[in-house]
Protein backbone atom coordinates (compact mmCIF):
# COMPACT_ATOMS: atom_id res chain seq x y z
CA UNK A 1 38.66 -23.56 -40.43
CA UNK A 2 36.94 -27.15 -39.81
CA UNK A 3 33.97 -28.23 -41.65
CA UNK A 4 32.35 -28.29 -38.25
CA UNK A 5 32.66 -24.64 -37.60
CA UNK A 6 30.76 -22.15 -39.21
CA UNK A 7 32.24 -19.42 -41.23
CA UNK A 8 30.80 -16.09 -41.13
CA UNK A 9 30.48 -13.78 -44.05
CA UNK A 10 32.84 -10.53 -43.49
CA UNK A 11 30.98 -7.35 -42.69
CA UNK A 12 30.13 -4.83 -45.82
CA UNK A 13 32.84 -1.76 -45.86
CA UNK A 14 31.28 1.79 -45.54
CA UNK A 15 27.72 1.66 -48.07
CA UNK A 16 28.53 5.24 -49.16
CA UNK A 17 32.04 5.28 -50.20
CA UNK A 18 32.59 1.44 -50.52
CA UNK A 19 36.17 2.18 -48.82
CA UNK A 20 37.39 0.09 -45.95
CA UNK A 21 36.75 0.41 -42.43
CA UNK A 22 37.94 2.88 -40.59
CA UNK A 23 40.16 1.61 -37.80
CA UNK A 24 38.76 2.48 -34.30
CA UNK A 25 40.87 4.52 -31.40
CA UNK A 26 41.66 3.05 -28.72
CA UNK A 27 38.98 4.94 -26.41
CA UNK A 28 36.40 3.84 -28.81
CA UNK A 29 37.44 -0.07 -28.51
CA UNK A 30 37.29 0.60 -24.66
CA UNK A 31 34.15 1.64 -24.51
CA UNK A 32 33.14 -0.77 -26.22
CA UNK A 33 34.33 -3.40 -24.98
CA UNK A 34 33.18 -2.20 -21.53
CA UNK A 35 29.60 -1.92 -23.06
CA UNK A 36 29.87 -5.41 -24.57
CA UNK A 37 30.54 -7.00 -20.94
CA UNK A 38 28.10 -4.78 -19.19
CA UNK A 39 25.33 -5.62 -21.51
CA UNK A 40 25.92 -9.28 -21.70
CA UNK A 41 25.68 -9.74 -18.32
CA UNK A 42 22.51 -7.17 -17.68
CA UNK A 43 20.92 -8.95 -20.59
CA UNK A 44 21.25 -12.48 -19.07
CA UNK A 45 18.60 -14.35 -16.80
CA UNK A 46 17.85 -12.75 -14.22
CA UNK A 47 14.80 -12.37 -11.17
CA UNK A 48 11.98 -10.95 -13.08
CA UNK A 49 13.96 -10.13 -15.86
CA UNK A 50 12.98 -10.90 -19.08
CA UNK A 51 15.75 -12.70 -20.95
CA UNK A 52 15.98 -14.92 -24.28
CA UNK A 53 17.01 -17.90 -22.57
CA UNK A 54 13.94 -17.46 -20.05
CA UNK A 55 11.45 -17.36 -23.11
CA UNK A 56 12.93 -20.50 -24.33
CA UNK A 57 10.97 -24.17 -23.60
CA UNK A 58 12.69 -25.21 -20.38
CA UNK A 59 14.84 -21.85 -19.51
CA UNK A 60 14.13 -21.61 -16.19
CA UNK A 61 15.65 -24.61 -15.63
CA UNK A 62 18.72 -24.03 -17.97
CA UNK A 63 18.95 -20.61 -16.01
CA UNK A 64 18.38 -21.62 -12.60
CA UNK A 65 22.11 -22.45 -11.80
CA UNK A 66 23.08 -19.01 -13.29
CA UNK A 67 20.51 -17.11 -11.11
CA UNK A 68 21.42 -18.71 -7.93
CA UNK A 69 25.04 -17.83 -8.48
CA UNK A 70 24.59 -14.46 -8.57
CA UNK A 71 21.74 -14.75 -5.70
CA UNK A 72 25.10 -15.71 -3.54
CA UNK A 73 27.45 -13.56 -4.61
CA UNK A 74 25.10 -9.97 -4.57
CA UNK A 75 24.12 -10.22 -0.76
CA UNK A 76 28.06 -10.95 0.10
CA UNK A 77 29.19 -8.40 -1.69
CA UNK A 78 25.84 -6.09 -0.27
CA UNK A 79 27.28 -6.93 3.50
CA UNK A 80 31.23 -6.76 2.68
CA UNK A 81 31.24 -3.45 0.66
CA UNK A 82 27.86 -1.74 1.41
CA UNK A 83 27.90 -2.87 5.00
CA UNK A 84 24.17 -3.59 4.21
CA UNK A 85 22.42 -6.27 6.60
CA UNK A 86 18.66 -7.62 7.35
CA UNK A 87 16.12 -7.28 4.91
CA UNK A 88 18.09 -5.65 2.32
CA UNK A 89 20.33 -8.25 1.68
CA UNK A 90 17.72 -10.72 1.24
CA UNK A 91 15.73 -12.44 -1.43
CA UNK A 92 11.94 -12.31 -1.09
CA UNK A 93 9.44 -11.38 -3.66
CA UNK A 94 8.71 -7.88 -3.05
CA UNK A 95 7.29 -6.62 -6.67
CA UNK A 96 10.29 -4.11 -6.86
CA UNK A 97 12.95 -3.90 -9.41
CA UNK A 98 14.56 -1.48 -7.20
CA UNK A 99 15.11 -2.89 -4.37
CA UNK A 100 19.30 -2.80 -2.56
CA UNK A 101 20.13 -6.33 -4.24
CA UNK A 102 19.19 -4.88 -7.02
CA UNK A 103 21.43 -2.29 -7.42
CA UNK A 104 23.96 -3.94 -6.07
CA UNK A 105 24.02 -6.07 -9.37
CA UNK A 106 24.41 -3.38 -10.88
CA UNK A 107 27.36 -2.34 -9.63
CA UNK A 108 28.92 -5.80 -9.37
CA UNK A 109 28.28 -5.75 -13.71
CA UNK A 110 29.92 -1.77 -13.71
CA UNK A 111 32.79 -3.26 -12.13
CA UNK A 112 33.51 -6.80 -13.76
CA UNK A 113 32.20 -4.75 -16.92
CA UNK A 114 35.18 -2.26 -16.45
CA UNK A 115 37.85 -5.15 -14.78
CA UNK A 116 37.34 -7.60 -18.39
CA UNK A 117 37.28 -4.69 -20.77
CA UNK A 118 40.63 -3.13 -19.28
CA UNK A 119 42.04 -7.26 -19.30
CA UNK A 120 40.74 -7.39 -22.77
CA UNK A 121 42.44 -4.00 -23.50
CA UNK A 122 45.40 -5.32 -22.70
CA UNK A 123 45.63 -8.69 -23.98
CA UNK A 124 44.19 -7.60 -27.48
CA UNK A 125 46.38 -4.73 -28.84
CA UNK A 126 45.96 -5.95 -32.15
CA UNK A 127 42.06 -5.45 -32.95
CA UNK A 128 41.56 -2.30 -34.62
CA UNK A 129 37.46 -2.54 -34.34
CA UNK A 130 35.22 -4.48 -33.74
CA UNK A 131 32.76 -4.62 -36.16
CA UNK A 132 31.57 -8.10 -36.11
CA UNK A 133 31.21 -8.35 -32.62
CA UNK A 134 29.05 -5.01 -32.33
CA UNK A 135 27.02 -6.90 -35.12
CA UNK A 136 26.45 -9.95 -32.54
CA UNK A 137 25.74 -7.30 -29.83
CA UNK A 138 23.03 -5.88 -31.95
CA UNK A 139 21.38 -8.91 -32.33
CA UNK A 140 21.25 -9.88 -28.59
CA UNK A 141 20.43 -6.45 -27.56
CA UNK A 142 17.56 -6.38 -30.45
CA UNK A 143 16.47 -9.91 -28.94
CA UNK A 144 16.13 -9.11 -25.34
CA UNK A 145 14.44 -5.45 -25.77
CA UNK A 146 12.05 -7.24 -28.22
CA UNK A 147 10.83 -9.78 -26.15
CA UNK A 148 10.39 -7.58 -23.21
CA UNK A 149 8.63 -5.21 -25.45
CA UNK A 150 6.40 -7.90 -26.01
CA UNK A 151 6.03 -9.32 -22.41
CA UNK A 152 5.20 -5.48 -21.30
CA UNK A 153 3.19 -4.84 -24.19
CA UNK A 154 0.74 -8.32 -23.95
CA UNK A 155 0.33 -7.67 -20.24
CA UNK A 156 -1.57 -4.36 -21.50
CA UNK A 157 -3.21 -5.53 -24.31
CA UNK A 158 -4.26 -8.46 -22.08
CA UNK A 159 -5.22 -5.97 -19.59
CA UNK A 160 -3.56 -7.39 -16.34
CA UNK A 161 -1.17 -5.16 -15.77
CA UNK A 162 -3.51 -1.95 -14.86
CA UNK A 163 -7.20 -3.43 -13.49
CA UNK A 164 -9.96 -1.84 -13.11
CA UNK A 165 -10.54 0.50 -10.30
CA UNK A 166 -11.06 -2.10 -6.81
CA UNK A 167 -13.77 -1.79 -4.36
CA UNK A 168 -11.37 -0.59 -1.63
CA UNK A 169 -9.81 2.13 -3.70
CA UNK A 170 -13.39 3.35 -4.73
CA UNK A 171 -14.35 4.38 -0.95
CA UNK A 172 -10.42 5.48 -0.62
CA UNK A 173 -9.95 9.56 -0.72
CA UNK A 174 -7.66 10.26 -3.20
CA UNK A 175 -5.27 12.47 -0.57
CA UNK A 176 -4.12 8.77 0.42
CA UNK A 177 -3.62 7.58 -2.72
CA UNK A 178 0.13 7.34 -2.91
CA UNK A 179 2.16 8.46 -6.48
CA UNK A 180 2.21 4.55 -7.78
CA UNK A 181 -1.57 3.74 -6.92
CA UNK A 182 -2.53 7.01 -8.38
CA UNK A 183 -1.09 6.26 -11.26
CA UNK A 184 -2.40 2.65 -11.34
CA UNK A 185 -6.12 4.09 -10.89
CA UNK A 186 -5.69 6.41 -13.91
CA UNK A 187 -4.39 3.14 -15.83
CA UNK A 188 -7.04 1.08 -14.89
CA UNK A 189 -9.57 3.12 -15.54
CA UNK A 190 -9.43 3.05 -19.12
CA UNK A 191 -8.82 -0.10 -20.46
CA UNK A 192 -8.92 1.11 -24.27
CA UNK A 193 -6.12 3.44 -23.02
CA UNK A 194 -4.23 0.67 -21.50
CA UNK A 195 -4.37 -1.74 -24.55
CA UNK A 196 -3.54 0.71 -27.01
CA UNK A 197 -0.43 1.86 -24.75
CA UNK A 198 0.21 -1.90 -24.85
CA UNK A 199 -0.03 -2.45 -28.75
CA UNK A 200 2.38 -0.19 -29.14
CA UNK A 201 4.99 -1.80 -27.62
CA UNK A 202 4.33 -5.20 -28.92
CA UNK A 203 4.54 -3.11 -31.90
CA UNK A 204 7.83 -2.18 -31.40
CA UNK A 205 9.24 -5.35 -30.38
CA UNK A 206 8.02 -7.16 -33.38
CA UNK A 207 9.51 -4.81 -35.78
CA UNK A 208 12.96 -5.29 -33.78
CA UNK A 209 12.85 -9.05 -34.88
CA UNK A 210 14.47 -7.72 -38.94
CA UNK A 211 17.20 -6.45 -39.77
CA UNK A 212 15.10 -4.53 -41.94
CA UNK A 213 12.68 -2.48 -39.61
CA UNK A 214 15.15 -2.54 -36.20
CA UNK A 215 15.55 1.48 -36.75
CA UNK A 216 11.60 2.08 -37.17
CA UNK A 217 11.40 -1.38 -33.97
CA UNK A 218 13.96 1.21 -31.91
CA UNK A 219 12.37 4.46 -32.62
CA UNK A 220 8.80 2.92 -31.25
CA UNK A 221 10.53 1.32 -28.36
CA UNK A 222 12.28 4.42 -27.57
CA UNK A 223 9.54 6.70 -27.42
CA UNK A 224 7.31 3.77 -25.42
CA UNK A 225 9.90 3.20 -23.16
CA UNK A 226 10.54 7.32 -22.38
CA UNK A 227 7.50 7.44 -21.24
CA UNK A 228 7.77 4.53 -19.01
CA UNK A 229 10.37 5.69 -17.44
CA UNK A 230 8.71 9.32 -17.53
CA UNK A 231 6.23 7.75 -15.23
CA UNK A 232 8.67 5.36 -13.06
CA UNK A 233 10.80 8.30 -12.02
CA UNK A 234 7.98 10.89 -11.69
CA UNK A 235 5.05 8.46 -9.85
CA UNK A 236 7.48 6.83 -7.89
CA UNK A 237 7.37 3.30 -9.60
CA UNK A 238 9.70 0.74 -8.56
CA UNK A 239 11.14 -0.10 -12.18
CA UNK A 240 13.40 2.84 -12.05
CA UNK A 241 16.67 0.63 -13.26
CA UNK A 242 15.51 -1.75 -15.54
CA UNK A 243 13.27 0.60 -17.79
CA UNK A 244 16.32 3.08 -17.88
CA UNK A 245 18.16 0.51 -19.24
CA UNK A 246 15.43 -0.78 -21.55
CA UNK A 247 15.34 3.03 -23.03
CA UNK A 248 19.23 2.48 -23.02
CA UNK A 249 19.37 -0.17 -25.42
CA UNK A 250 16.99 1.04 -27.61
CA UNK A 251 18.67 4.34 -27.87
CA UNK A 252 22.05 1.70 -28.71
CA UNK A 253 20.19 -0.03 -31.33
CA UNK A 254 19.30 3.39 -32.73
CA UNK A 255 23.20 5.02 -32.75
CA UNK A 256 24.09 3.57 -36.27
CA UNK A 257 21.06 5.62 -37.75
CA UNK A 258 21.43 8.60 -35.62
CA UNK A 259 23.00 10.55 -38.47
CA UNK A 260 20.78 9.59 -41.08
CA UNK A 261 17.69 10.25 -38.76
CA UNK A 262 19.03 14.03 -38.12
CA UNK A 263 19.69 14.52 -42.10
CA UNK A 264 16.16 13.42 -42.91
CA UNK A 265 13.95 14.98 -39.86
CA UNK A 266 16.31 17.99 -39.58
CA UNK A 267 18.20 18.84 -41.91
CA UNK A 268 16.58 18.08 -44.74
CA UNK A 269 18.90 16.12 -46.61
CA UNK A 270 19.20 13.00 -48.49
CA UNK A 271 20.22 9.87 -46.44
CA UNK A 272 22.45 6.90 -47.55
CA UNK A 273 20.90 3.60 -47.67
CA UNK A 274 21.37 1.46 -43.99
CA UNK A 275 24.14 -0.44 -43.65
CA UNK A 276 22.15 -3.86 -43.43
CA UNK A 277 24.71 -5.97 -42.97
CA UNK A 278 25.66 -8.38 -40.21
CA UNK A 279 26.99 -11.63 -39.77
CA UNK A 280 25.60 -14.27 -41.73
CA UNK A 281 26.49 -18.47 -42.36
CA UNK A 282 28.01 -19.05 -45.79
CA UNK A 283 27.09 -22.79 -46.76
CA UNK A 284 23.66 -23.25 -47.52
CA UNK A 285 22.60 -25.02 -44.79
CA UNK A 286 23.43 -23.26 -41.84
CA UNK A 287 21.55 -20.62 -43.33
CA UNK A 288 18.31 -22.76 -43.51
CA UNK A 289 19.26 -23.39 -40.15
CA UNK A 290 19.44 -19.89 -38.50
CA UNK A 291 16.50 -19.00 -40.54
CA UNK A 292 14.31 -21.69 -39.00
CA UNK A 293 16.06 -21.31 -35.50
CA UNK A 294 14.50 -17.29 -35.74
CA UNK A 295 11.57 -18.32 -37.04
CA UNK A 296 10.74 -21.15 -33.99
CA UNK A 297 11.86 -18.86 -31.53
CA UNK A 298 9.93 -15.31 -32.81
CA UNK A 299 6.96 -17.98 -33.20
CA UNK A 300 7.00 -19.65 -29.64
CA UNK A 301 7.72 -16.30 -28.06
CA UNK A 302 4.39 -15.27 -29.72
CA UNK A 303 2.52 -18.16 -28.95
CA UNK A 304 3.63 -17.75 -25.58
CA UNK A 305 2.80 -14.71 -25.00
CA UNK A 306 -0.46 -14.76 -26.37
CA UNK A 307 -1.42 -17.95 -25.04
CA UNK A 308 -1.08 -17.06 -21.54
CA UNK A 309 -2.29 -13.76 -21.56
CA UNK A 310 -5.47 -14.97 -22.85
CA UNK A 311 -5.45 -17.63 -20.31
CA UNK A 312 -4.72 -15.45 -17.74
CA UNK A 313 -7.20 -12.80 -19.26
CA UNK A 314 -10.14 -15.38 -19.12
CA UNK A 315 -9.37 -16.36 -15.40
CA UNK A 316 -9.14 -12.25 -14.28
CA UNK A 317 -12.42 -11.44 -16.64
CA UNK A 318 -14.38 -13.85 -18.36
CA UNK A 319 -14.18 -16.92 -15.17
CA UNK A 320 -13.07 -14.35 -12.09
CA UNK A 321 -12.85 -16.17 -9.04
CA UNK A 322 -14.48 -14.78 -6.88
CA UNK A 323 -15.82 -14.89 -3.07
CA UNK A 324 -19.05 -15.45 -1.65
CA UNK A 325 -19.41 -12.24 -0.06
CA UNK A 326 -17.87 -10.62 -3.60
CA UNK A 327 -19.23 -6.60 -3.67
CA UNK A 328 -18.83 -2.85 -1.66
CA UNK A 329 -21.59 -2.52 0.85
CA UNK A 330 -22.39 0.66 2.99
CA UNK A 331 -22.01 -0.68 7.20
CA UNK A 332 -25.98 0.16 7.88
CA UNK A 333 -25.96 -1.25 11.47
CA UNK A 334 -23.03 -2.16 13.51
CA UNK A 335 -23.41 -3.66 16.71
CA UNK A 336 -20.88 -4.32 19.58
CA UNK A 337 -21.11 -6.40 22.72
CA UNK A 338 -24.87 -5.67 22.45
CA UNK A 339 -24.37 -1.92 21.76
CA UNK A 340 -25.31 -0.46 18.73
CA UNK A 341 -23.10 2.43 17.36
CA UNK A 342 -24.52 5.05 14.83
CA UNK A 343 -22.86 5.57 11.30
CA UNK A 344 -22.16 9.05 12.51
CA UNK A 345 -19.46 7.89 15.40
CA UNK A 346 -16.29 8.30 14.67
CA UNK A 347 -15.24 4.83 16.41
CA UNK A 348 -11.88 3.28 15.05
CA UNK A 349 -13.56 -0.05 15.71
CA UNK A 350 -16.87 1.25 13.83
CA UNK A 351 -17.03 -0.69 10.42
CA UNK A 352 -18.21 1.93 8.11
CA UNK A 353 -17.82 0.42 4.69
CA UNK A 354 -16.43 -3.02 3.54
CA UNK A 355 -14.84 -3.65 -0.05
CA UNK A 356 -14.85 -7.37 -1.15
CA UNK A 357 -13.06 -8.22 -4.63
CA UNK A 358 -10.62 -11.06 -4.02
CA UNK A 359 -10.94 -14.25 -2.36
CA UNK A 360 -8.38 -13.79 0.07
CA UNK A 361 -8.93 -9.84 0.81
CA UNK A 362 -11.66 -8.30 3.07
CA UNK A 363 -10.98 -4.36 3.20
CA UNK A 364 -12.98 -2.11 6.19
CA UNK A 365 -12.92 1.71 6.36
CA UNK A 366 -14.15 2.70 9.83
CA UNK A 367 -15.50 5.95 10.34
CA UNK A 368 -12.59 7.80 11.98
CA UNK A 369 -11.13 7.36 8.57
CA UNK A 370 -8.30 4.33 8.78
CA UNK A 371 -8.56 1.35 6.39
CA UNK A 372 -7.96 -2.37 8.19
CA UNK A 373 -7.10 -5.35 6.10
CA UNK A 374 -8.29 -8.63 7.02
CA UNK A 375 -6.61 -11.98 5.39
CA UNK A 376 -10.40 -13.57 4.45
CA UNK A 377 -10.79 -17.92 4.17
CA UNK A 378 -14.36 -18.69 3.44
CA UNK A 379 -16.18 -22.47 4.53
CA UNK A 380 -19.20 -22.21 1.86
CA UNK A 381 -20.82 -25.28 3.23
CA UNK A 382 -21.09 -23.33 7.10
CA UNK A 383 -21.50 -20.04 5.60
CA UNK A 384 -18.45 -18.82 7.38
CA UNK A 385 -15.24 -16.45 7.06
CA UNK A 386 -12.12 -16.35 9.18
CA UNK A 387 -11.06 -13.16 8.75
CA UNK A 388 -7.41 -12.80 10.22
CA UNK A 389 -5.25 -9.55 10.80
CA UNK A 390 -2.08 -8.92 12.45
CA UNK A 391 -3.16 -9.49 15.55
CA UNK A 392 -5.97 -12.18 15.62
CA UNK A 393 -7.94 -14.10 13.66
CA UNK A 394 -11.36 -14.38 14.17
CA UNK A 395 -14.80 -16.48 12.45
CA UNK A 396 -17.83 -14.55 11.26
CA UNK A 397 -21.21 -16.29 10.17
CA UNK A 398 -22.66 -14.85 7.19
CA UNK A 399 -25.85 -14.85 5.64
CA UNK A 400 -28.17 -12.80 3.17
CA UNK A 401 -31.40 -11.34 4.59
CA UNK A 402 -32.05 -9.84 1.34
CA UNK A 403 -30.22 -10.30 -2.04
CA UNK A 404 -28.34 -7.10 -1.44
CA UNK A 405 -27.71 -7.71 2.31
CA UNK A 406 -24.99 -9.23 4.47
CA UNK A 407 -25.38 -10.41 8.38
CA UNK A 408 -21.97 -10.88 9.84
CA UNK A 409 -22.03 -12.40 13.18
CA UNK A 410 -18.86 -13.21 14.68
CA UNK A 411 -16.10 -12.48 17.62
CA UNK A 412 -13.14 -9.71 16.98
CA UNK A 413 -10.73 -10.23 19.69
CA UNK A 414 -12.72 -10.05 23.10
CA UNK A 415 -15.52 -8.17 21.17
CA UNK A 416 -18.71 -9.78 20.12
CA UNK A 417 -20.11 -8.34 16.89
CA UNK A 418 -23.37 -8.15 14.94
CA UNK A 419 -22.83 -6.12 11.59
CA UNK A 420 -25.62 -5.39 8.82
CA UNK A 421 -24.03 -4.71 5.03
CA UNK A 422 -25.98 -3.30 2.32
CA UNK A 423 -24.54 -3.65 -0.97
CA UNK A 424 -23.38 -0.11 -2.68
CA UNK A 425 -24.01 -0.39 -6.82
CA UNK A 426 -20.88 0.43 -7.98
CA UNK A 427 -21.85 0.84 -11.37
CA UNK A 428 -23.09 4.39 -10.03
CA UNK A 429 -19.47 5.44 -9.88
CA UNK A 430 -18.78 8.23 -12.35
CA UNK A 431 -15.41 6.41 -12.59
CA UNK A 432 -17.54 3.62 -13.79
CA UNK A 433 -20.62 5.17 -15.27
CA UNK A 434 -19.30 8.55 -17.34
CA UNK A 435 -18.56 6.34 -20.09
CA UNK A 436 -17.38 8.12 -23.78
CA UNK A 437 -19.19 11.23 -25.53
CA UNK A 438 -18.80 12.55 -28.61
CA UNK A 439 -20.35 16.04 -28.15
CA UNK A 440 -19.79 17.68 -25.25
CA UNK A 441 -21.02 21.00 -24.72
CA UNK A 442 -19.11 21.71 -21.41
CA UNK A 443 -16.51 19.81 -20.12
CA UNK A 444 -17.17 17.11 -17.84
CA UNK A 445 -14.53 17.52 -15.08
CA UNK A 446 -15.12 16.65 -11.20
């Protein structure tokens, strides 16, 4: 072997016996080999998909040729096999890892996956295992689930992930909640819930960085990620495929220890020390160098992490942006063409309450019950809002009688409108008020 290529130190034989390895059977090298495709490909870049090359300074841009490959060849082969056409074999952001494209990829890896691990079978009849390269799949694997443990996790303990219960899902019966936003409300409505849930998966990706603590790293992830995927399946979140393969590889990193796990939790019995080895440089400085490499890369994918979720933490909570007509007010007088119509009408037109939290977002519940969304652009130095919906856009005046009032006076489509808000204190909210007590002599539940 050249100076210029490294040489690897050979695997350790079994730590028990100290005899050789055993040589693998043929359906065993299959597998594997089958696995070893499949997961290199799932585990490269991908559409909002965390990767190692995406965490690294510049990976989008090393990546970018990669993705758009595949972002070619998934819709083809959505139209040519799965006869699939319109929307579904099309890229738009959509917020859903489960989407037709995406399962197509999935079943383009199952079957090059399958296609290069029957070539390889055939090609390589002389490998009787392959130790060394499940030792280089362990580290990738361990790589990727750690830092989306840690993008997951830092999006909870940052809470950004789950918010805090909106205006417009405060004046929102919960019969028309659907399973996802239900489940998002519960979230966000304890955010010491939400960062602990998050700690402990940054937990468990940081211990999957070592050698040493990857069983303890696995065994956190795994029972994190169960749950996640508890809730996907059962609340209807779109994540279905990705966090079933997240629980996938941790359960993989995990198989190595399975036995010694059972004789210690189960059987009572001693266990043999983990095998810890794995490939390794043997001059001196390649060492130093691999050392250093994990060390930069653990430490920017920390810094990272943590330095935008705080930035992003401080523009959601600390510096919020938000709109000049920011607040939930109760519709005390609404008046149309001239006619004023009671809060007691039951008017699909009749504005009954009006949620404001984002700059862009007015939401209306009319009395009859139905909730209209309005697309809101405000002109602070006129004191106006265009307020546009599927069908029209329209221009309100606003102004404030009284701290806690709003005057809307505007057109909506051939109807002239006068409408009177009065602000609702949403800190009233037992969702918002009940707070935490230790003694309780009944419980609390409504």
């Amino acid at each position: 072997m050249s100076a210029v290529q490294p040489e690897l130190q050979p695997l350790s034989p079994d730590p028990v016996s100290g005899a050789a390895p055993d040589v693998w059977p043929l359906p065993k090298r299959f597998l594997f080999r089958f696995a070893f495709c499949y997961l290199l490909l799932y585990t490269s870049p991908r559409i909002e998909h965390s990767s190692i090359l995406g965490h690294l300074p510049g990976g989008d841009w090393i990546t970018k040729p990669y993705i758009e490959l595949w972002k070619k060849i998934v819709p083809w082969v959505a139209i040519h096999a799965f006869h699939q056409s319109g929307r579904a074999v099309t890229y738009f952001p959509t917020g859903s890892g489960d989407t037709t494209l995406d399962y197509v990829q999935a079943f383009c890896f199952l079957v090059v996956a399958a296609t290069a691990a029957l070539v390889w079978s055939v090609l390589d009849r002389k490998s009787t295992d392959h130790r060394r390269l499940h030792a280089w799949l362990r580290i990738l694997v361990r790589y990727t689930l750690a830092v989306t443990m840690l993008s997951y996790g830092f999006a909870k303990v940052f809470p950004l992930q789950f918010r805090p219960t909106p205006f417009y899902r405060l004046i929102e019966p919960f019969g028309e909640f659907s399973p996802m936003g239900a489940l998002w409300s519960f979230m966000g409505g304890s955010q010491p819930y939400t960062m602990i849930s998050g700690a402990v998966e940054v937990l468990g990706g940081l211990l999957l960085f070592t050698r040493r603590t990857t069983t303890l790293g696995a065994l956190v992830s795994a029972v994190a990620l169960a749950n996640v995927v508890a809730m996907n399946f059962c609340y209807d979140v779109p994540v279905k495929l990705y966090s079933s393969h997240l629980l996938f590889m941790a359960v993989l990193l995990l198989g190595p220890d399975l036995r010694r796990l059972v004789d210690v939790f189960l059987r009572n019995r001693p266990a043999a020390p983990a095998d810890l080895s794995a490939p390794a440089f043997t001059r001196r400085g390649l060492r130093i160098a691999a050392v250093a490499v994990q060390i930069c890369f653990v430490g920017w994918v920390l810094f990272d992490q943590v330095s935008s979720g705080w930035k992003a933490y401080r523009q959601a909570y600390i510096h919020p942006a938000r709109p000049p007509l920011y607040g939930l007010y109760e519709v005390e007088t609404f008046t149309r063409n001239g006619q004023s119509l009671p809060p007691l009408v039951t008017d699909p037109e009749r504005w009954g309450k009006v949620a404001v939290d984002f700059p862009g977002l007015l939401v209306v519940r009319t009395t009859n019950g139905s909730t209209r969304y309005f697309g809101s652009e405000y002109d602070i130095g006129k004191s106006t809002v265009a307020l546009a919906s599927e069908n029209n856009k329209s221009l309100f005046a606003y102004s404030r009688p009284d701290p806690d009032g709003v005057l809307l006076e505007g057109s909506l489509g051939s109807d002239r409108l006068s409408i009177r808000l009065q602000r609702i204190d949403t800190s009233k909210f037992l969702l918002s008020s009940r707070g935490f007590h230790w003694l309780q002599e009944f419980p609390f539940n409504r």
